[in-house]
Protein backbone atom coordinates (compact mmCIF):
# COMPACT_ATOMS: atom_id res chain seq x y z
CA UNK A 1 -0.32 8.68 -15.48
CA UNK A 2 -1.39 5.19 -14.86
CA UNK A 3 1.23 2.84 -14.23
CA UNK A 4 2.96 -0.39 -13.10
CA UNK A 5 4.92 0.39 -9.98
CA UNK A 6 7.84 -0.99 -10.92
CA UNK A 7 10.15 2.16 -12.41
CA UNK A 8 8.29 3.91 -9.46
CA UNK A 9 10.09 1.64 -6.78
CA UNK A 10 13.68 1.31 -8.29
CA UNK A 11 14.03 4.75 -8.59
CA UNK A 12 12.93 5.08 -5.01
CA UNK A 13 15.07 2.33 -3.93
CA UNK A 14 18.33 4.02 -5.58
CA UNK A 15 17.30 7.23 -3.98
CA UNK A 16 16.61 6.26 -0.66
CA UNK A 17 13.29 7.33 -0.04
CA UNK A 18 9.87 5.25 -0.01
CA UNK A 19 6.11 5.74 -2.47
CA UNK A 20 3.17 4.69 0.16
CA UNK A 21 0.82 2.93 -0.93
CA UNK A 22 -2.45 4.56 0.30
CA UNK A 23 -5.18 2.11 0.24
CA UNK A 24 -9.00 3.16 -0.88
CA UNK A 25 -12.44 2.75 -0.10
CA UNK A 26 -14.48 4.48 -1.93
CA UNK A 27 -14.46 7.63 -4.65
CA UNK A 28 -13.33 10.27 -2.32
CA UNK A 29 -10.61 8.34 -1.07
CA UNK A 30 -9.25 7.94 -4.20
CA UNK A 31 -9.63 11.45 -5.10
CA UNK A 32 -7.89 13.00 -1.66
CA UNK A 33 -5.00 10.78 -2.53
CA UNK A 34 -4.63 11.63 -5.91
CA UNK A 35 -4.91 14.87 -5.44
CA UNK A 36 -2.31 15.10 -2.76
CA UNK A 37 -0.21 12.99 -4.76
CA UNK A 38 -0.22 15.88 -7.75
CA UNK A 39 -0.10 18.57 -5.48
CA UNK A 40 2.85 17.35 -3.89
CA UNK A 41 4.38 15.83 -7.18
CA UNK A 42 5.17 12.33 -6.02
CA UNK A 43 4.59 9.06 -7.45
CA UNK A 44 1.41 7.19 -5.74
CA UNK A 45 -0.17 3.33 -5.15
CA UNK A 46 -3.62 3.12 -4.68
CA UNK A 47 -4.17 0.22 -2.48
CA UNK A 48 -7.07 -2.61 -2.96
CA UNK A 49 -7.93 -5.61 -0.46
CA UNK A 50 -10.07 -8.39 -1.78
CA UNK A 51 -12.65 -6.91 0.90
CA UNK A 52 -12.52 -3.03 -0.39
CA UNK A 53 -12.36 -4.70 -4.00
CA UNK A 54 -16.33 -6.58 -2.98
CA UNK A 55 -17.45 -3.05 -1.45
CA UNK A 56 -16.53 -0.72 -3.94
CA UNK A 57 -18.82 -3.58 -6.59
CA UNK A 58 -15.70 -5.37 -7.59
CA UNK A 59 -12.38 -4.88 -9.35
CA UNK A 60 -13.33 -3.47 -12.40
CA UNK A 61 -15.38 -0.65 -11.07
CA UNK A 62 -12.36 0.34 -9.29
CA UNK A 63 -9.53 0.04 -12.35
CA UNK A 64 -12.17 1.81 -14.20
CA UNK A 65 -12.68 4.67 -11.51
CA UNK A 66 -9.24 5.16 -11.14
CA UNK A 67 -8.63 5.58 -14.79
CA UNK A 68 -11.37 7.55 -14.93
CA UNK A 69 -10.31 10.20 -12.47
CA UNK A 70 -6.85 10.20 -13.37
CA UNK A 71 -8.13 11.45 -16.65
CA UNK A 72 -10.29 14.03 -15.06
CA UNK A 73 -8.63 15.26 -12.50
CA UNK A 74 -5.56 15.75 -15.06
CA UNK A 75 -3.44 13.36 -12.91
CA UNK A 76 0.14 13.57 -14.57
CA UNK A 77 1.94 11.69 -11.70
CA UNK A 78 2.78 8.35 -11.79
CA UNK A 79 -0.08 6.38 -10.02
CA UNK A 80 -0.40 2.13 -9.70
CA UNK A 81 -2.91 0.38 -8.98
CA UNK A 82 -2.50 -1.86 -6.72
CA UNK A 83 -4.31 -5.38 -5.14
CA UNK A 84 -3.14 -5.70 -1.12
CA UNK A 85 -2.76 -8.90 0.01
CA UNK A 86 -4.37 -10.94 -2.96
CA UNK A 87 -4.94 -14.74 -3.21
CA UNK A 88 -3.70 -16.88 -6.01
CA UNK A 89 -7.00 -16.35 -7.98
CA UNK A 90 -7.49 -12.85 -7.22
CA UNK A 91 -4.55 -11.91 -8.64
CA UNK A 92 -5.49 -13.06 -11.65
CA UNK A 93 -8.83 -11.20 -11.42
CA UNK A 94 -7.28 -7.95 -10.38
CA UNK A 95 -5.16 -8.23 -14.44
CA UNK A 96 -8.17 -8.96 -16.00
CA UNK A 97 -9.83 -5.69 -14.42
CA UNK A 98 -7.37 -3.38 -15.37
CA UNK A 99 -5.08 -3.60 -12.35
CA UNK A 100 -1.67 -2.18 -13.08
CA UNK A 101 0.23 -4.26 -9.92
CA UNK A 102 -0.82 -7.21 -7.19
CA UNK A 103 0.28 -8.81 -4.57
CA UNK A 104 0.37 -12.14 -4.20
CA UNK A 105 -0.02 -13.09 -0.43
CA UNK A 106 1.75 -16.57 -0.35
CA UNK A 107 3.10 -16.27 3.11
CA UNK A 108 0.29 -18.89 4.99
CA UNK A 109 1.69 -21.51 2.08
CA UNK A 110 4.57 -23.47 2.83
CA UNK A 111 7.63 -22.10 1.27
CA UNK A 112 7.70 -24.69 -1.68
CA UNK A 113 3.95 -23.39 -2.78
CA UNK A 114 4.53 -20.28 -2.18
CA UNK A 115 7.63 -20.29 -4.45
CA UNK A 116 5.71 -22.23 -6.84
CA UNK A 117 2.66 -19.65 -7.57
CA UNK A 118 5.09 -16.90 -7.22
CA UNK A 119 6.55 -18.24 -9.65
CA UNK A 120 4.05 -18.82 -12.23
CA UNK A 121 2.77 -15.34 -11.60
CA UNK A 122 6.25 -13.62 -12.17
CA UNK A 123 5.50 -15.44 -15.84
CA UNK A 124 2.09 -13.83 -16.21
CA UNK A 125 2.86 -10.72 -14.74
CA UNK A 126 6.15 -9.67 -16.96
CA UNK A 127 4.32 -10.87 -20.16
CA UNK A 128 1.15 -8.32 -19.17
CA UNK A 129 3.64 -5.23 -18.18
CA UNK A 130 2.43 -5.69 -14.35
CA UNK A 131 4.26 -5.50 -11.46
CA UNK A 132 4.27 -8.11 -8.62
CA UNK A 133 4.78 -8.38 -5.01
CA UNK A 134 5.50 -11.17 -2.86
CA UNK A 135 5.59 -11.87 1.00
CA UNK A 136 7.51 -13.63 3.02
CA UNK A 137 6.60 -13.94 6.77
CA UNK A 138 3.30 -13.21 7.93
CA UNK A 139 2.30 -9.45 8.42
CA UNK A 140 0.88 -9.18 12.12
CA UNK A 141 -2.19 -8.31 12.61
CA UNK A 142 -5.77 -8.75 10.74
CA UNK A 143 -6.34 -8.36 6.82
CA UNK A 144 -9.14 -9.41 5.27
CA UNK A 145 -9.74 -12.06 8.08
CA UNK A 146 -6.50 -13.39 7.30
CA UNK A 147 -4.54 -12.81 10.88
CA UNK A 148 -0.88 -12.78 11.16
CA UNK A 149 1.14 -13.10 14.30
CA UNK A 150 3.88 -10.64 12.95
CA UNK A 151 6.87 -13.21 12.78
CA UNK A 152 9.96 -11.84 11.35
CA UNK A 153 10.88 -13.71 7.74
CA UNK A 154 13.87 -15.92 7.40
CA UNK A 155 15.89 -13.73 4.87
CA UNK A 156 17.23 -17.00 2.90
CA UNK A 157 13.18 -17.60 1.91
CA UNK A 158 13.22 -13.74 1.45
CA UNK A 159 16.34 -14.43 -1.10
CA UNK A 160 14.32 -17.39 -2.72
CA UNK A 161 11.09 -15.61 -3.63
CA UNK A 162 13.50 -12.58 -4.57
CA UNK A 163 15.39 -14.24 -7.08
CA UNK A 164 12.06 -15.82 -8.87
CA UNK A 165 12.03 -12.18 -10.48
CA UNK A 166 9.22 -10.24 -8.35
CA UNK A 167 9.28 -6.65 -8.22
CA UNK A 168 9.10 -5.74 -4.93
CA UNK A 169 9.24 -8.22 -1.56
CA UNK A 170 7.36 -7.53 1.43
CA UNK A 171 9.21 -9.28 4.68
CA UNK A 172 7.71 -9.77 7.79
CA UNK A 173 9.95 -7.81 10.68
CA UNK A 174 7.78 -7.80 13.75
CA UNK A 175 5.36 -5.17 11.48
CA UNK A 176 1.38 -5.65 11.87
CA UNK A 177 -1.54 -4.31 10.35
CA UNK A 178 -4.04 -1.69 12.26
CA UNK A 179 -2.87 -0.04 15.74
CA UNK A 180 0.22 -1.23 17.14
CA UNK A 181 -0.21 -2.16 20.96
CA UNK A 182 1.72 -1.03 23.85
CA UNK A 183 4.01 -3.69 24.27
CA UNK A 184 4.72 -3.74 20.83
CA UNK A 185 8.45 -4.45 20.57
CA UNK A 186 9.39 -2.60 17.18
CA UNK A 187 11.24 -3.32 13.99
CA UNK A 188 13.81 -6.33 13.85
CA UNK A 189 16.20 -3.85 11.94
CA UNK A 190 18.95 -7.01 12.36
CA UNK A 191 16.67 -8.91 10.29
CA UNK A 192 15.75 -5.93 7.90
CA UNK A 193 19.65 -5.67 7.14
CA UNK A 194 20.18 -9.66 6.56
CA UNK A 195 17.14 -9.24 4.06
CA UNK A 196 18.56 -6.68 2.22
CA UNK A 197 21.66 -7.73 2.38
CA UNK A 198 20.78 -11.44 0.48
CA UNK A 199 18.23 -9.67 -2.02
CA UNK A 200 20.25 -7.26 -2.74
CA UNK A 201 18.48 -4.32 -5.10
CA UNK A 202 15.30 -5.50 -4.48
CA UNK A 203 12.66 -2.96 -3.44
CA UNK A 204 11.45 -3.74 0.29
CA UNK A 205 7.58 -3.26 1.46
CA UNK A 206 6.75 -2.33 4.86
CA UNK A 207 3.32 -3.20 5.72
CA UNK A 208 1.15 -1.97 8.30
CA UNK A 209 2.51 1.93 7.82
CA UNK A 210 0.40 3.36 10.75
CA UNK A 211 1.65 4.02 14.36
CA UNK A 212 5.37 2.84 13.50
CA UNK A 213 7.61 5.31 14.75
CA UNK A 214 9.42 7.92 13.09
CA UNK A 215 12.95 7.37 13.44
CA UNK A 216 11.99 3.35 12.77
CA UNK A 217 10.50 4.58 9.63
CA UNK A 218 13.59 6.47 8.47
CA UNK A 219 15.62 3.80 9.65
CA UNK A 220 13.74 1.42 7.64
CA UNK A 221 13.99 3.42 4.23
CA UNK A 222 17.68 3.35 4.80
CA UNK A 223 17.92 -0.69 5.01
CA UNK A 224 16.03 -0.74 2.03
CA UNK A 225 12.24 0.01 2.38
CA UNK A 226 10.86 1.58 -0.38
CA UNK A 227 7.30 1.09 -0.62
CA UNK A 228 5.29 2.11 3.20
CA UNK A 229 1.47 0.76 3.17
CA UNK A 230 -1.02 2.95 5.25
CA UNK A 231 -4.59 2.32 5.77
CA UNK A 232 -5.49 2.46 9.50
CA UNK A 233 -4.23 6.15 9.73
CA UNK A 234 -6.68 7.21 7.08
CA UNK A 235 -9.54 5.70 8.56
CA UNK A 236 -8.82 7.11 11.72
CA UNK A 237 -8.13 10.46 10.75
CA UNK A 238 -11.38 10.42 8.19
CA UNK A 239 -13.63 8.97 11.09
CA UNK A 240 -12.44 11.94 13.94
CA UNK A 241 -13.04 14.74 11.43
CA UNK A 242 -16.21 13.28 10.60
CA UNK A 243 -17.06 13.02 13.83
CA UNK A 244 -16.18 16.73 14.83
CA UNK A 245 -18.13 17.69 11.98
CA UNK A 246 -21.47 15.84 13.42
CA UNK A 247 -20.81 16.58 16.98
CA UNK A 248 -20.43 20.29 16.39
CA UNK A 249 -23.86 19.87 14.53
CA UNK A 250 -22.97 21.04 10.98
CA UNK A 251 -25.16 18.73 9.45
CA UNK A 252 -28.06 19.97 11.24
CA UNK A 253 -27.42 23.81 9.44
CA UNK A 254 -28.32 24.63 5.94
CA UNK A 255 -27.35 21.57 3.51
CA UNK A 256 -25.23 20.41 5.91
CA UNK A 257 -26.55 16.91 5.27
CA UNK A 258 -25.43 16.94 1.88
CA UNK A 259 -22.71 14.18 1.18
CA UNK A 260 -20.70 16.69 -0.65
CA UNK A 261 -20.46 18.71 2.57
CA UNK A 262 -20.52 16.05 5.30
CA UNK A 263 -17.56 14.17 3.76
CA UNK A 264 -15.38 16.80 2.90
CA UNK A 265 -13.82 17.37 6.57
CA UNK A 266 -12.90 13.61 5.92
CA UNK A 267 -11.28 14.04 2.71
CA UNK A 268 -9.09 16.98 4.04
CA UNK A 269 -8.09 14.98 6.93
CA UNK A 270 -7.12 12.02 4.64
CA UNK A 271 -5.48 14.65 2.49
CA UNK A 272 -3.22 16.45 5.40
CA UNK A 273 -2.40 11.97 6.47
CA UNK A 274 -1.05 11.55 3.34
CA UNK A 275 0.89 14.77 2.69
CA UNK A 276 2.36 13.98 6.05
CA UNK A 277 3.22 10.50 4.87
CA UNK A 278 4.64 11.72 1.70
CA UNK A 279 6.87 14.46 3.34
CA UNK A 280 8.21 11.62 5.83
CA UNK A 281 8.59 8.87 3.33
CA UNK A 282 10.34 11.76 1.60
CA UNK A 283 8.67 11.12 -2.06
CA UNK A 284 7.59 15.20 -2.18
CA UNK A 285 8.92 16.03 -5.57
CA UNK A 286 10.03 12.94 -6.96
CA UNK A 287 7.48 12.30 -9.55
């Protein structure tokens, strides 16, 4: 069922639990995660940077992918699609495809700007059915070549770009994309509360998913988190069981070069990340 996310993340907001978003690279990414997403009847968003948008041949060829499989996989559960981290323009690009949600990364603007496109896309968004998200505070980290330090947003801009009418608001709080390092000094769950407390029922994002604890991630959810993006931990996992399937020389017996057969350790292991997500995020069921 192809959708905006915005029912989706209010629901999850009221019932204290979080949908990941599970960005995708390619067709069997898509698939494991939609797949997982049925078989564990929970709502899904399909993630898209600009740069995953360019390799898979541009936006279109995704929308029309996902709407493709959805329909022939028998997908019944809700499922957005989703542009991560989009520019002004391709926002605009990503609702002319097909997309059923973007982001709008304004958080490198100064706050006037920022407010100012944000609020020209709420306009555009709520007359096309599409949901929006905004951010606030840089995510740490590397996207797309944009880099972010991981400073923690100042909940009255948080407040600001909440009350222009976005769906969702994703607040820097010391989070960063890719691995975390080892003097990593966690979530500012002080500043997580003061957000939440100012924007009120306004569903939180939480990017950069992978390597944050546990108990930070539960913690989170409670203070308001209801959307969890994970990339990184997909890649990783697809790239070891790859690996282990080329070390241990599988490819080399039978048709073990076929792509249908070198892949699919890779797609289970993407499945099993994103069951394990879903059963932490604690989405299992809530489709």
């Amino acid at each position: 069922m192809y959708v905006s996310a915005k029912d989706m993340l209010v629901k999850a907001k009221a019932g204290h639990y979080a949908v990941p978003q599970i960005n995708i690279n390619n067709l069997e990414w898509t698939k494991a995660a939609l797949q997982t997403a049925q078989e564990l009847n929970a709502p899904i968003i399909l993630g898209v940077s600009e740069g995953a948008g360019k390799y898979m041949c541009g936006f279109k060829t995704v929308a029309d992918m996902v709407k493709a499989m959805i329909e022939g996989l028998g997908i019944t559960v809700p499922v957005a699609l989703h542009l991560d981290h989009g520019g002004y323009e391709a926002c605009y690009a990503c609702m002319d495809a097909g997309f059923s949600s973007v982001m709008f990364d304004g958080s490198h603007y100064p706050i006037e700007e920022n407010i100012e496109k944000t609020r020209e896309l709420v306009r555009v968004t709520g007359e096309r059915g599409i949901s929006l998200e905004a951010e606030v505070g840089s995510i740490g980290g590397e996207e797309d070549g944009v880099i972010g330090a991981g400073e923690v947003a100042d909940p009255k801009e948080c407040k600001q770009i909440a009350d222009l009418g976005v769906t969702m608001l994703a607040a820097g709080i010391g989070n960063i994309h890719g691995k975390y390092p080892e003097n990593w000094a966690g979530l500012d769950f002080n500043a997580l509360a003061a957000i939440q407390e100012l924007t009120g029922e306004m569903p939180l994002v939480l990017h950069g998913g992978t390597g944050i604890p546990e108990d930070m991630i539960k913690r989170a959810i409670e203070l308001g988190v209801s959307k969890i993006n994970v990339n990184t931990e997909c890649q990783l996992a697809f790239a070891a069981a790859t690996r282990g399937y080329i070390e241990a020389g599988k490819d080399l017996q039978g048709k073990g070069f076929d792509p249908r057969k070198l892949l699919a350790p890779g797609v289970e292991a993407i499945k099993a990340t994103v069951k394990e997500k879903m059963t932490l995020f604690g989405c299992v069921g809530k489709a």
